[in-house]
Protein backbone atom coordinates (compact mmCIF):
# COMPACT_ATOMS: atom_id res chain seq x y z
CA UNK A 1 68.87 99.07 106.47
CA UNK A 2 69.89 100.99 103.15
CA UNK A 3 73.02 100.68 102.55
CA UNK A 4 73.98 104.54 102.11
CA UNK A 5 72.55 104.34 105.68
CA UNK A 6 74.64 101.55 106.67
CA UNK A 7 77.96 103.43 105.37
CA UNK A 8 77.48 106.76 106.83
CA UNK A 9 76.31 104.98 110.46
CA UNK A 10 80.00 103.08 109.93
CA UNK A 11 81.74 105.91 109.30
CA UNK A 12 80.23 107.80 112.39
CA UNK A 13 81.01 105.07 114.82
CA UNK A 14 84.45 104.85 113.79
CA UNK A 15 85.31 108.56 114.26
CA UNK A 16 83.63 108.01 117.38
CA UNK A 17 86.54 105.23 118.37
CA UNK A 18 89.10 107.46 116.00
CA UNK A 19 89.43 103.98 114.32
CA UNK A 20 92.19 105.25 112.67
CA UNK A 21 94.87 105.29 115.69
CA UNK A 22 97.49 103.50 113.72
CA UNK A 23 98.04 106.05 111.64
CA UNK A 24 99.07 108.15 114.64
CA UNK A 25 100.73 106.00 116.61
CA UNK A 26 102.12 103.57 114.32
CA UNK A 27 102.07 104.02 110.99
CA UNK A 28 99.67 103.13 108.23
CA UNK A 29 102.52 100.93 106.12
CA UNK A 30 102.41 98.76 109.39
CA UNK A 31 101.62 95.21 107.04
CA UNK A 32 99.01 94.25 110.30
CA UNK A 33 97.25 97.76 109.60
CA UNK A 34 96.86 96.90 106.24
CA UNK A 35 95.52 93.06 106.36
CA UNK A 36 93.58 94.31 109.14
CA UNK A 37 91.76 97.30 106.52
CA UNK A 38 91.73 94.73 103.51
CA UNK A 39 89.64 93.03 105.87
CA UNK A 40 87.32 95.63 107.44
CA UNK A 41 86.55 96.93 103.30
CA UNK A 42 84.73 93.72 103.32
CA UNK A 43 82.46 95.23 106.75
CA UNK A 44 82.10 98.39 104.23
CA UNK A 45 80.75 96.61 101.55
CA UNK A 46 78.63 94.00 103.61
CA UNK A 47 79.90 90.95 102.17
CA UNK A 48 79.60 89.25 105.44
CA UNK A 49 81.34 85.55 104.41
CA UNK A 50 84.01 87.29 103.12
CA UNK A 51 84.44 89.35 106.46
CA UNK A 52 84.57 86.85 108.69
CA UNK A 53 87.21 84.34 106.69
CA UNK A 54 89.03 87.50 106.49
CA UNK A 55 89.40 88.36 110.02
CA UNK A 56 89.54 85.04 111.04
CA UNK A 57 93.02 84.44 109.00
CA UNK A 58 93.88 88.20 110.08
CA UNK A 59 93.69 86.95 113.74
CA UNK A 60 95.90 83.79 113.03
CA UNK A 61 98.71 85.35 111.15
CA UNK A 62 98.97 88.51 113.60
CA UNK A 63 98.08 87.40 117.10
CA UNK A 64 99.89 89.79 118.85
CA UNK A 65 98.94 92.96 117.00
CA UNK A 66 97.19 95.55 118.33
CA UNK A 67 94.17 95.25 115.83
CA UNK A 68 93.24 91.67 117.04
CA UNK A 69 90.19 92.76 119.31
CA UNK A 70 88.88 94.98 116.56
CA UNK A 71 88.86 91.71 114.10
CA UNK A 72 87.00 89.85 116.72
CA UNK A 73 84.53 92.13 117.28
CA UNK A 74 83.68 92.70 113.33
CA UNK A 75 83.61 88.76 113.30
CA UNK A 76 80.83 88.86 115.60
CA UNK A 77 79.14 91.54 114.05
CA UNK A 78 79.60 90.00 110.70
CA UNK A 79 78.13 86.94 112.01
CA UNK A 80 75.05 88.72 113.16
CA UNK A 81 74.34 90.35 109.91
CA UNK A 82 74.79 87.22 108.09
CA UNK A 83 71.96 86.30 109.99
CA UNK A 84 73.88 82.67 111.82
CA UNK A 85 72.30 81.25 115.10
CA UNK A 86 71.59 83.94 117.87
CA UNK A 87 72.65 81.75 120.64
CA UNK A 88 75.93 81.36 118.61
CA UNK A 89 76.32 85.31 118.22
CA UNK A 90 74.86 85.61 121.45
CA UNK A 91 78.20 83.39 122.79
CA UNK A 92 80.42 85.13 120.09
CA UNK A 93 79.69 88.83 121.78
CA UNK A 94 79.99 86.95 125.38
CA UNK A 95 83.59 85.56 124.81
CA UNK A 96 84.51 88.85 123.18
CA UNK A 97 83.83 90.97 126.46
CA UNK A 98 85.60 88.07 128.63
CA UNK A 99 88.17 88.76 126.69
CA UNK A 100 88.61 92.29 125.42
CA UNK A 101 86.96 93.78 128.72
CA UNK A 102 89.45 97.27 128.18
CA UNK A 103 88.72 97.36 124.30
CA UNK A 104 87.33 100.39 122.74
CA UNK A 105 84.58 97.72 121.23
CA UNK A 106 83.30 96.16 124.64
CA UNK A 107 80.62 98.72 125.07
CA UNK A 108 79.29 98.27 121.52
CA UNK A 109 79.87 94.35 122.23
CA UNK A 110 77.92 94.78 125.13
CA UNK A 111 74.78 96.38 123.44
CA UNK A 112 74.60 94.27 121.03
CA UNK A 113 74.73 91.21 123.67
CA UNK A 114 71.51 92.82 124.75
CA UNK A 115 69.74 93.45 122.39
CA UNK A 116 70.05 89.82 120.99
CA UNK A 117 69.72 88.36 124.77
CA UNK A 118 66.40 90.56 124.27
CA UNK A 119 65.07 89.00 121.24
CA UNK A 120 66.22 85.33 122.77
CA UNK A 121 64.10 85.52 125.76
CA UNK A 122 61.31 86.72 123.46
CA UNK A 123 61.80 83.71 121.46
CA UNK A 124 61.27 81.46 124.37
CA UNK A 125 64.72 80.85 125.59
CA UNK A 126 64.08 82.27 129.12
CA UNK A 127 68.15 81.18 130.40
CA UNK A 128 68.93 84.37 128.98
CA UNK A 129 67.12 86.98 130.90
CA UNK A 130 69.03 86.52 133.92
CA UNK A 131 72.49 87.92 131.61
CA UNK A 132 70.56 90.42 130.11
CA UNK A 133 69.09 91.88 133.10
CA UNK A 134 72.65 91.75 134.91
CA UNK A 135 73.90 93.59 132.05
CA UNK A 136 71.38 96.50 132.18
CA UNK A 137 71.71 97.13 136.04
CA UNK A 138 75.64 97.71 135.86
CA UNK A 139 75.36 100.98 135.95
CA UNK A 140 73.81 103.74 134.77
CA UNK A 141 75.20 103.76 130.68
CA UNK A 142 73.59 100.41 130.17
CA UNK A 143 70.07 101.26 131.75
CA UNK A 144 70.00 104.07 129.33
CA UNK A 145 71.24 101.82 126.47
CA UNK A 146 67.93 99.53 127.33
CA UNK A 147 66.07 102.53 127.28
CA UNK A 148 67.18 103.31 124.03
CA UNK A 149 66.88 99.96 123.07
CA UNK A 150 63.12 99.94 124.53
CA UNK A 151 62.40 102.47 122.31
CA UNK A 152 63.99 101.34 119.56
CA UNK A 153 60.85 98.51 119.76
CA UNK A 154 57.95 100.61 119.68
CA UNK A 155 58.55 101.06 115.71
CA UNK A 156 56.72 104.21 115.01
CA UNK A 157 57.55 108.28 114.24
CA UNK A 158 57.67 109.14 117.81
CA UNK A 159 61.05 106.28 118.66
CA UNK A 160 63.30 108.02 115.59
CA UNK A 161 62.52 111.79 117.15
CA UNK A 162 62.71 110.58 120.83
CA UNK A 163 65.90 109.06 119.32
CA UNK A 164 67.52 112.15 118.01
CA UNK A 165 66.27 114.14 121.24
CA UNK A 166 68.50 111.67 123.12
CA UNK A 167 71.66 112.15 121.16
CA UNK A 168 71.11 116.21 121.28
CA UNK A 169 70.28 116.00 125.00
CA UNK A 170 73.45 114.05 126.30
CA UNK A 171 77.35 114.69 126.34
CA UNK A 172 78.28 110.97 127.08
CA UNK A 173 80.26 110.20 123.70
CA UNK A 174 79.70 106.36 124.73
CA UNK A 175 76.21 106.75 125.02
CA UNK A 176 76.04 108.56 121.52
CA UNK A 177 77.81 106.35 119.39
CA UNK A 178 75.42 103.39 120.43
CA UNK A 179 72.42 106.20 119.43
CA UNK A 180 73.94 106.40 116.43
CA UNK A 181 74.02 102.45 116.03
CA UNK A 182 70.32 102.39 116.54
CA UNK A 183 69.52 105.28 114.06
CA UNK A 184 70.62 102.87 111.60
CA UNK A 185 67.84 100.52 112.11
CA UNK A 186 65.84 103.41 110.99
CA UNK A 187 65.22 103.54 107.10
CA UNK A 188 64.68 107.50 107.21
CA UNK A 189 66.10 110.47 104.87
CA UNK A 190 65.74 111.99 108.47
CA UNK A 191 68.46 109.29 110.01
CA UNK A 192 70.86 110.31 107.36
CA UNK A 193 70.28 114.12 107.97
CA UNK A 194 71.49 113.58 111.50
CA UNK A 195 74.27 111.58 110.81
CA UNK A 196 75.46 113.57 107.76
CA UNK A 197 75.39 116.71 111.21
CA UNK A 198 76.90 114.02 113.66
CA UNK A 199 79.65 113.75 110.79
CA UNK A 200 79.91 116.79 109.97
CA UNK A 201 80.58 118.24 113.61
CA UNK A 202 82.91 115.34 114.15
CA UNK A 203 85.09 116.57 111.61
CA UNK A 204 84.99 120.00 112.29
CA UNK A 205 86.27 119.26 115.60
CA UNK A 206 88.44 116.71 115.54
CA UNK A 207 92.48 117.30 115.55
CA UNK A 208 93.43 114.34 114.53
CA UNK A 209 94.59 114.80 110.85
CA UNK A 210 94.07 111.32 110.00
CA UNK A 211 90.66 110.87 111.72
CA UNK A 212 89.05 113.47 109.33
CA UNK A 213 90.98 111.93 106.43
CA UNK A 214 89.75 108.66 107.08
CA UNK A 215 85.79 110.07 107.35
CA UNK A 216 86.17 112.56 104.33
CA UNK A 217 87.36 109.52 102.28
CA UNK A 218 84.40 107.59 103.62
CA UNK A 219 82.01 109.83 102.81
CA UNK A 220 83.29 110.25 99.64
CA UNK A 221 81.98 106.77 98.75
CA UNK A 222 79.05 107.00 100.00
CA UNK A 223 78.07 109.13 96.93
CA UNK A 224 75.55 111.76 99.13
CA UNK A 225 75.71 114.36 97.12
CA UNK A 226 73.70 116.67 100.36
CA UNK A 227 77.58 116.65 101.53
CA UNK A 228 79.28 117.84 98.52
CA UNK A 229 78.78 121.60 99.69
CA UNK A 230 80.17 120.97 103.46
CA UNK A 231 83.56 119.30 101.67
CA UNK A 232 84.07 121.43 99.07
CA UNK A 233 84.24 124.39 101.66
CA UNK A 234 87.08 122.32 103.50
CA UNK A 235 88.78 121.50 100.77
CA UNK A 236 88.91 125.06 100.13
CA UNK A 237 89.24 126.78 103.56
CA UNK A 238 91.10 124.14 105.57
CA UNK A 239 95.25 124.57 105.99
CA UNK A 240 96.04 121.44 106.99
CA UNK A 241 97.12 120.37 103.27
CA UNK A 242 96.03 116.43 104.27
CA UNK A 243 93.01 117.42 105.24
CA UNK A 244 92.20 119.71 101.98
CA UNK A 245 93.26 116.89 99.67
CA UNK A 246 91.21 114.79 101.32
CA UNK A 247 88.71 116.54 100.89
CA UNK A 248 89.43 117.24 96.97
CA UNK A 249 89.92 113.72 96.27
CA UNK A 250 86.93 112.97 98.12
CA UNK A 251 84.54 114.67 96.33
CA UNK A 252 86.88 113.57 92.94
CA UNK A 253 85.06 109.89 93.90
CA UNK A 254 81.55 111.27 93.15
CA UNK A 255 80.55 110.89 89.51
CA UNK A 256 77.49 113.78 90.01
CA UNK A 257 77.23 117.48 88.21
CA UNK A 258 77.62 118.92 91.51
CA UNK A 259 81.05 117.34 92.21
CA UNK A 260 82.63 118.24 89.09
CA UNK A 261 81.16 122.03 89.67
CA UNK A 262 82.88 121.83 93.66
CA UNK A 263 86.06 120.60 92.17
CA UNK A 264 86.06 123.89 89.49
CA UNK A 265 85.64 125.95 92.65
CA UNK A 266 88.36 124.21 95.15
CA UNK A 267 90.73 124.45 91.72
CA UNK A 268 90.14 128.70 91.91
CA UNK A 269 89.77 129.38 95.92
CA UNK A 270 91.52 126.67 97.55
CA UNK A 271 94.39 128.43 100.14
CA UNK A 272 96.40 125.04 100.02
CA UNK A 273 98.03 124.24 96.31
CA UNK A 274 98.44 121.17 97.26
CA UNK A 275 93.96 121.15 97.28
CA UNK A 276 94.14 122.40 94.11
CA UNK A 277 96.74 120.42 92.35
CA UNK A 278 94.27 117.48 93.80
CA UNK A 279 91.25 119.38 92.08
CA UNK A 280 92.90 119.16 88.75
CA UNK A 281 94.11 115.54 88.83
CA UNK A 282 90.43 114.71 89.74
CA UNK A 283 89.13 116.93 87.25
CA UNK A 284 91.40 115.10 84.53
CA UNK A 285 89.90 111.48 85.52
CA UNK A 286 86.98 112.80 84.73
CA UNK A 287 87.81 113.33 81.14
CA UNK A 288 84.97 115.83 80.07
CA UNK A 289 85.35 118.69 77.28
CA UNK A 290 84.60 121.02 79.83
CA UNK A 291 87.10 119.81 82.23
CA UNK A 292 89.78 119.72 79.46
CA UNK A 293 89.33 123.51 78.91
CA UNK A 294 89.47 124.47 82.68
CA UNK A 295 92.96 122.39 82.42
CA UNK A 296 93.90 124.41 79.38
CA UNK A 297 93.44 127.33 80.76
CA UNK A 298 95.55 126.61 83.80
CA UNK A 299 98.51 125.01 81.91
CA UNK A 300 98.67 128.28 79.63
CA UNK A 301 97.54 130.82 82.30
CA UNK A 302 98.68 129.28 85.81
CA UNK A 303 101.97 131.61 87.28
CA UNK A 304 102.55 128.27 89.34
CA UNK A 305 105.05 125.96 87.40
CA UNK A 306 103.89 122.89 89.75
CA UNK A 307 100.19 123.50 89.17
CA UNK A 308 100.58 124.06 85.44
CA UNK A 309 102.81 121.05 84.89
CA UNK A 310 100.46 119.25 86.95
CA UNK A 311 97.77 120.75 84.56
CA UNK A 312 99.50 119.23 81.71
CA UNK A 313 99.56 115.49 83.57
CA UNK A 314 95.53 115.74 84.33
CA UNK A 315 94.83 116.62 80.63
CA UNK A 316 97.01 113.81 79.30
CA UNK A 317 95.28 111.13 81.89
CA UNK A 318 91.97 111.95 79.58
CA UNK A 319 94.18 110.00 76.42
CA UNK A 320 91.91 111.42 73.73
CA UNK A 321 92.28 113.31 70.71
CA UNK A 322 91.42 116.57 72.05
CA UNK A 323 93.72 116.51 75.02
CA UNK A 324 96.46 115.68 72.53
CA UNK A 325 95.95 118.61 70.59
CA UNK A 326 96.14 120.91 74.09
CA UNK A 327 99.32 119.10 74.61
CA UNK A 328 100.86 120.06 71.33
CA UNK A 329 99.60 123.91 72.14
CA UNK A 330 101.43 123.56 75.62
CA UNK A 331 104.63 122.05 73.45
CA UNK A 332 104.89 124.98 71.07
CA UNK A 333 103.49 128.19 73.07
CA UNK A 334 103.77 126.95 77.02
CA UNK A 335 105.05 129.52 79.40
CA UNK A 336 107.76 128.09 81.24
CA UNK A 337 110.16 124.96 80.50
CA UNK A 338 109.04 122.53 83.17
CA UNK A 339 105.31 122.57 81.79
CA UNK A 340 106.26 122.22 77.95
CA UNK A 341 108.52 119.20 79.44
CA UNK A 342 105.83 117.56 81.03
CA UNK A 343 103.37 118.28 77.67
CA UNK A 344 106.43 116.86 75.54
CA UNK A 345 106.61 113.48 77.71
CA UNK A 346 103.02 113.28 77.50
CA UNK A 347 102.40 113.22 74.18
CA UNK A 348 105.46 110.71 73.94
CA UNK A 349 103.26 108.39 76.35
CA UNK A 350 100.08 109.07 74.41
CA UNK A 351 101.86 107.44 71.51
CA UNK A 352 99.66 108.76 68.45
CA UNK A 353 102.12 109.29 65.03
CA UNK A 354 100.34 112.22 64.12
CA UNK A 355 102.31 114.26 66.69
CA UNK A 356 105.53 113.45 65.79
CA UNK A 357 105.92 116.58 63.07
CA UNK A 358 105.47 119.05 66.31
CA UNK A 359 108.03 116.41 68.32
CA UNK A 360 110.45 116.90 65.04
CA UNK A 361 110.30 120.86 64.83
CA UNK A 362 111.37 121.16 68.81
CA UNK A 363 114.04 118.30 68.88
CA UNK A 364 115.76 120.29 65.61
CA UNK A 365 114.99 124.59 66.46
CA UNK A 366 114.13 124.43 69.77
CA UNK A 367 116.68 126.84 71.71
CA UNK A 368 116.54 124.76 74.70
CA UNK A 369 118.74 121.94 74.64
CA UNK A 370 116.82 119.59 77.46
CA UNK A 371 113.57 120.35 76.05
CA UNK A 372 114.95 119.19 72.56
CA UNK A 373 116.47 116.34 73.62
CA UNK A 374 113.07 115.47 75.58
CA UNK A 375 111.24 115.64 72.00
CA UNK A 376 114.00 113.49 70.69
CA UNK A 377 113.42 110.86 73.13
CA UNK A 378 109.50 111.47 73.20
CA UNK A 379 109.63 110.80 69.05
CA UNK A 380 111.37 108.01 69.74
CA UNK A 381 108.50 106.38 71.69
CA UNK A 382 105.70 107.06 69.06
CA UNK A 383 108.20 106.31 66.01
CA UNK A 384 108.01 102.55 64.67
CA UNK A 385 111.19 100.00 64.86
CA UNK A 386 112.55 100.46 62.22
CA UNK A 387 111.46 104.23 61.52
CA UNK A 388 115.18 105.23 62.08
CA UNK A 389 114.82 108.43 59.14
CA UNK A 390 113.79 111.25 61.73
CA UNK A 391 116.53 110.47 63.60
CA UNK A 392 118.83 110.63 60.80
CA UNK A 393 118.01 113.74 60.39
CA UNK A 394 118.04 114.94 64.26
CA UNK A 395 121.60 113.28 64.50
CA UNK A 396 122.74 115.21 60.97
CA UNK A 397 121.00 119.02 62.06
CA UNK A 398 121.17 119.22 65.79
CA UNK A 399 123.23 121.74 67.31
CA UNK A 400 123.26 120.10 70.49
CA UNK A 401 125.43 116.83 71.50
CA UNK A 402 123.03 115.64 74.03
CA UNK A 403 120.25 115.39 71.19
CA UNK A 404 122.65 113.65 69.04
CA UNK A 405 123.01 111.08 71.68
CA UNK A 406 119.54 110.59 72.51
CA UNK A 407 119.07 110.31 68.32
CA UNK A 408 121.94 107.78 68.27
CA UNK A 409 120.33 105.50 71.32
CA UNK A 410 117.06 105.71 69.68
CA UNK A 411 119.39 103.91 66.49
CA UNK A 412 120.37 101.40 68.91
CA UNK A 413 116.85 99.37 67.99
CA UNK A 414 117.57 99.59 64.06
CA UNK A 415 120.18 96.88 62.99
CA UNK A 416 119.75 97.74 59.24
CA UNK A 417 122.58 98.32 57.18
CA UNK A 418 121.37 102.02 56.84
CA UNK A 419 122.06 102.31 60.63
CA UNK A 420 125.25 100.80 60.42
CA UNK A 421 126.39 102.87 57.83
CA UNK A 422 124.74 106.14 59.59
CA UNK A 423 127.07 105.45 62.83
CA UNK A 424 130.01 104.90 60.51
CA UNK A 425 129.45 108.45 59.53
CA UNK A 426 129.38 109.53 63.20
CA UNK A 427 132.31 107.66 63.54
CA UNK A 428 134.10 109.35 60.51
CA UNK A 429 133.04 112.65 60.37
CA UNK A 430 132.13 113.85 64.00
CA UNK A 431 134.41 115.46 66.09
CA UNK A 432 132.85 115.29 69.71
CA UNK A 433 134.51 112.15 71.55
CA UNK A 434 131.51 111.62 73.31
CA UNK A 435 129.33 111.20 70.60
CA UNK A 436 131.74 108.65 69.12
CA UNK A 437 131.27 106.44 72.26
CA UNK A 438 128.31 106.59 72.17
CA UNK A 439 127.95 105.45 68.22
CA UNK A 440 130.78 102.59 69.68
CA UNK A 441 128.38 101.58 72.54
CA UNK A 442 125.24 101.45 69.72
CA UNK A 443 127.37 99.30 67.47
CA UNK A 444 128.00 96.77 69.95
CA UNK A 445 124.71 96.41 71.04
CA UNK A 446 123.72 95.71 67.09
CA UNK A 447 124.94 91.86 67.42
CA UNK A 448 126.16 92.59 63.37
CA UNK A 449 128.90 91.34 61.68
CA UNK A 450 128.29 94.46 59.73
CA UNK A 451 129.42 96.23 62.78
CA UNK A 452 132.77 94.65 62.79
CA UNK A 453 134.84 95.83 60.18
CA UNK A 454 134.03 99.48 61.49
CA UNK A 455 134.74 98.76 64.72
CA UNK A 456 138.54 97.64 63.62
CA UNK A 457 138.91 100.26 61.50
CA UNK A 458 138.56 102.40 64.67
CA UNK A 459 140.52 100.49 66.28
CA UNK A 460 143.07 100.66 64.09
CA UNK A 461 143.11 104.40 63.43
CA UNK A 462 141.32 106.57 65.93
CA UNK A 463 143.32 108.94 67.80
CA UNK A 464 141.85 108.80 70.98
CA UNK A 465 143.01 105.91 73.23
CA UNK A 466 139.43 106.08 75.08
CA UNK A 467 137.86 105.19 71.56
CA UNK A 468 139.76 102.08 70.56
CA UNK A 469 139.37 100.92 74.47
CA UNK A 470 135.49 101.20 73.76
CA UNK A 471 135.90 99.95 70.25
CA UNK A 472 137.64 96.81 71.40
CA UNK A 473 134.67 96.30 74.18
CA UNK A 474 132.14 96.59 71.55
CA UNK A 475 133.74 93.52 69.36
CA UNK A 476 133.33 91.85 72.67
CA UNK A 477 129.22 92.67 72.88
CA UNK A 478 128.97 91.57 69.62
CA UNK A 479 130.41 88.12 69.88
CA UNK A 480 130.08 86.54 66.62
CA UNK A 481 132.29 84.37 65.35
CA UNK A 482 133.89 87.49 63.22
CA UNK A 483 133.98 89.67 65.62
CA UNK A 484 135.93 86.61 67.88
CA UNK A 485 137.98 86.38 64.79
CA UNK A 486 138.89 90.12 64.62
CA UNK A 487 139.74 90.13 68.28
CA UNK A 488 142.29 87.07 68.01
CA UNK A 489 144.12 89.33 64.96
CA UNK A 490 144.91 92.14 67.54
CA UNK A 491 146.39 90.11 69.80
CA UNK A 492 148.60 88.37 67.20
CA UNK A 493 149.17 91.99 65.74
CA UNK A 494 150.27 93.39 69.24
């Protein structure tokens, strides 16, 4: 079978047997649940060896967990499409209904058991009609599962549409999910019309939150781009805010035209934010010019602080030059403080120099102190080592202490004797007490004898107790032999 067959058939089945229960009932951090999916991506993906060693070490660590019979069925099933010895599958599928009888997998265990017992006696191997036919005669599900499987054989136009006429005709959800396992022996852009419906309905009517999240996400990878439409309109209309971001980040995993076009329409119409705050983060990922300006225009235009901030974030994922240039438009002419904040981190992440005179203007004339000191702290980031002039000047025409600080910590990583001497200034000449600790707690992280003689001077002379307390800690930090030295001479001074 094709393999965008095989995905969408998986994803069926499993809504089918809401595969998803543990995220209802026990959580989806359980560390079982989340072996037990590491292992089932592997089912996804067909990679059949991998599958099996997977469960099988799944099985040994967590025997008692509630996924076990699911493992063992996928082994079997794994083992079939890896093509190993019938018989061998044959006994696989046999054990697992001895064992598993109540499981939600025994019926599909049992069909399959058929079917191969079917292609064994057909091979010759005659011991195994008697199981098969005992299987079909137990009641009335599994002589219309040989039906279906009877028609399944006669491999022309007329099995697929008898098929499809079966799963329309009957309300047995048993019987339906094992049509839908033998539509996907059918190689048909018919087969995947029907399931894409079977899907579709599933999801429309399930209430189970996590169910639909579970199949939108699946579908999602299975890059069908006849789907986008139906999850787009979801994402947009649907109130349950899992469900819509789902949906968003669903159609975020499709690379096509028509995804980025659904995610520009779930960004303007969705009712939950939450949808579009999703549409813009997948948007940004995508990094296109024409994405950047729909992100522009919501970071300047948005009334909604959260989605304009969260704007900002999508544009600087893109880390080009263009995005850079939006950011430093959202620094100087953004419409509320949260969203130049963000832009102002960003562009202290993105790390390119050639932002730092905008950084610069805001940390010095900015009229909001936190948004000044975040433009200290973001120039810090893109500065070099031992670039220590810009914060000279930040520490020597700020108005506002907290900048100050944040220019005196970014100091801390220059041990030159121009940033000694600038924090002997501080020391000298400033007045606020806190911004003298915090030139004491820089010197003592400098590990220079430099240091030393400015820290006893302080000692020595400043009038606030707290000082020479921090002053004396400092000679401490630095712990050279001098600053050992000086400490000795206040105790024999005392």
């Amino acid at each position: 079978m094709s393999k965008k067959i095989f995905q969408i058939t998986i994803i069926v089945l499993l809504l089918f047997t809401s595969f998803v229960r543990s995220a209802a009932m026990r959580g989806e951090q359980d560390e079982d649940a989340k072996a037990y999916k590491a292992a089932y991506n592997f089912i996804l993906d067909q990679k059949w060896e991998n599958a099996i060693n997977a469960f099988d070490k799944f099985v040994q660590k967590y025997p008692e967990s509630g996924w076990v019979d699911d493992a063992q069925y996928w082994q079997c099933y794994a083992r079939e499409q890896k093509g190993e010895n019938l018989e061998q599958v044959f006994e696989c599928y046999q054990d697992f209904i001895e064992e598993h009888s109540g499981s939600k997998w025994a019926d599909d265990a049992k069909a399959n058991l058929i079917r191969i017992g079917q292609r064994l006696v057909k091979s010759g191997k005659a011991e195994y009609k008697a199981i098969v036919e005992s299987m079909q005669k137990s009641d009335d599900e599994e002589i219309s599962l040989a039906a279906l499987y009877a028609l399944q054989q006669i491999g022309d136009e007329r099995a697929l549409k008898a098929t499809i006429a079966m799963y329309d005709r009957t309300t047995n959800e048993s019987i339906r999910s094992k049509i839908v396992y033998a539509l996907a022996n059918y190689d048909s852009p018919e087969v995947i019309s029907k399931l894409v419906e079977i899907s579709q309905k599933i999801i429309r009517s399930e209430t189970n939150s996590k169910v639909r999240e579970s199949a939108l996400y699946a579908l999602g990878n299975t890059d069908i781009q006849d789907i986008i439409p139906f999850i787009r309109d979801l994402a947009i209309s649907d109130k349950d805010e899992s469900v819509a971001k789902a949906a968003t980040y669903s159609i975020g995993n499709m690379s096509s035209k028509e995804a980025t076009e659904a995610l520009k329409m779930i960004l303007q119409k969705a009712v939950v934010s939450e949808a579009r705050t999703a549409a813009l983060y997948a948007l940004g990922n995508r990094g296109d010019v024409g994405a950047l300006s729909i992100l522009r225009d919501v970071a300047f235009k948005s009334d909604d602080p959260k989605l304009s901030t969260a704007a900002v974030y999508a544009i600087a994922n893109t880390h080009d030059n263009e995005a850079l240039k939006i950011l430093q438009e959202v620094v100087v002419s953004g419409k509320d403080e949260k969203t130049r904040e963000a832009a102002l981190y960003a562009i202290g992440n993105h790390g390119d120099r050639s932002a730092k005179d905008i950084l610069l203007k805001i940390a010095l004339d900015d009229k909001n102190e936190n948004l000044a000191k975040t433009a200290t702290y973001s120039l810090a980031n893109i500065l070099g080592k031992g670039d220590y002039v810009l914060m000279l000047k930040i520490l020597e025409q700020s108005k506002f202490a907290e900048v100050k600080k944040a220019a005196l910590h970014r100091l801390a990583d220059n041990r030159s004797s121009e940033g000694i001497e600038i924090l002997k200034k501080v020391l000298k000449n400033e007045k606020d007490e806190d911004l003298r600790r915090t030139a004491i707690h820089v010197l003592g992280n400098s590990e220079s004898d430099e240091a030393v003689a400015i820290l006893v001077d302080v000692i020595k002379n400043d009038p606030s107790i707290k000082i020479r307390k921090d002053a004396v800690t400092a000679l401490g930090q630095i712990g050279t032999p001098k600053a050992q030295e000086a400490l000795v001479k206040i105790l024999e001074n005392r």
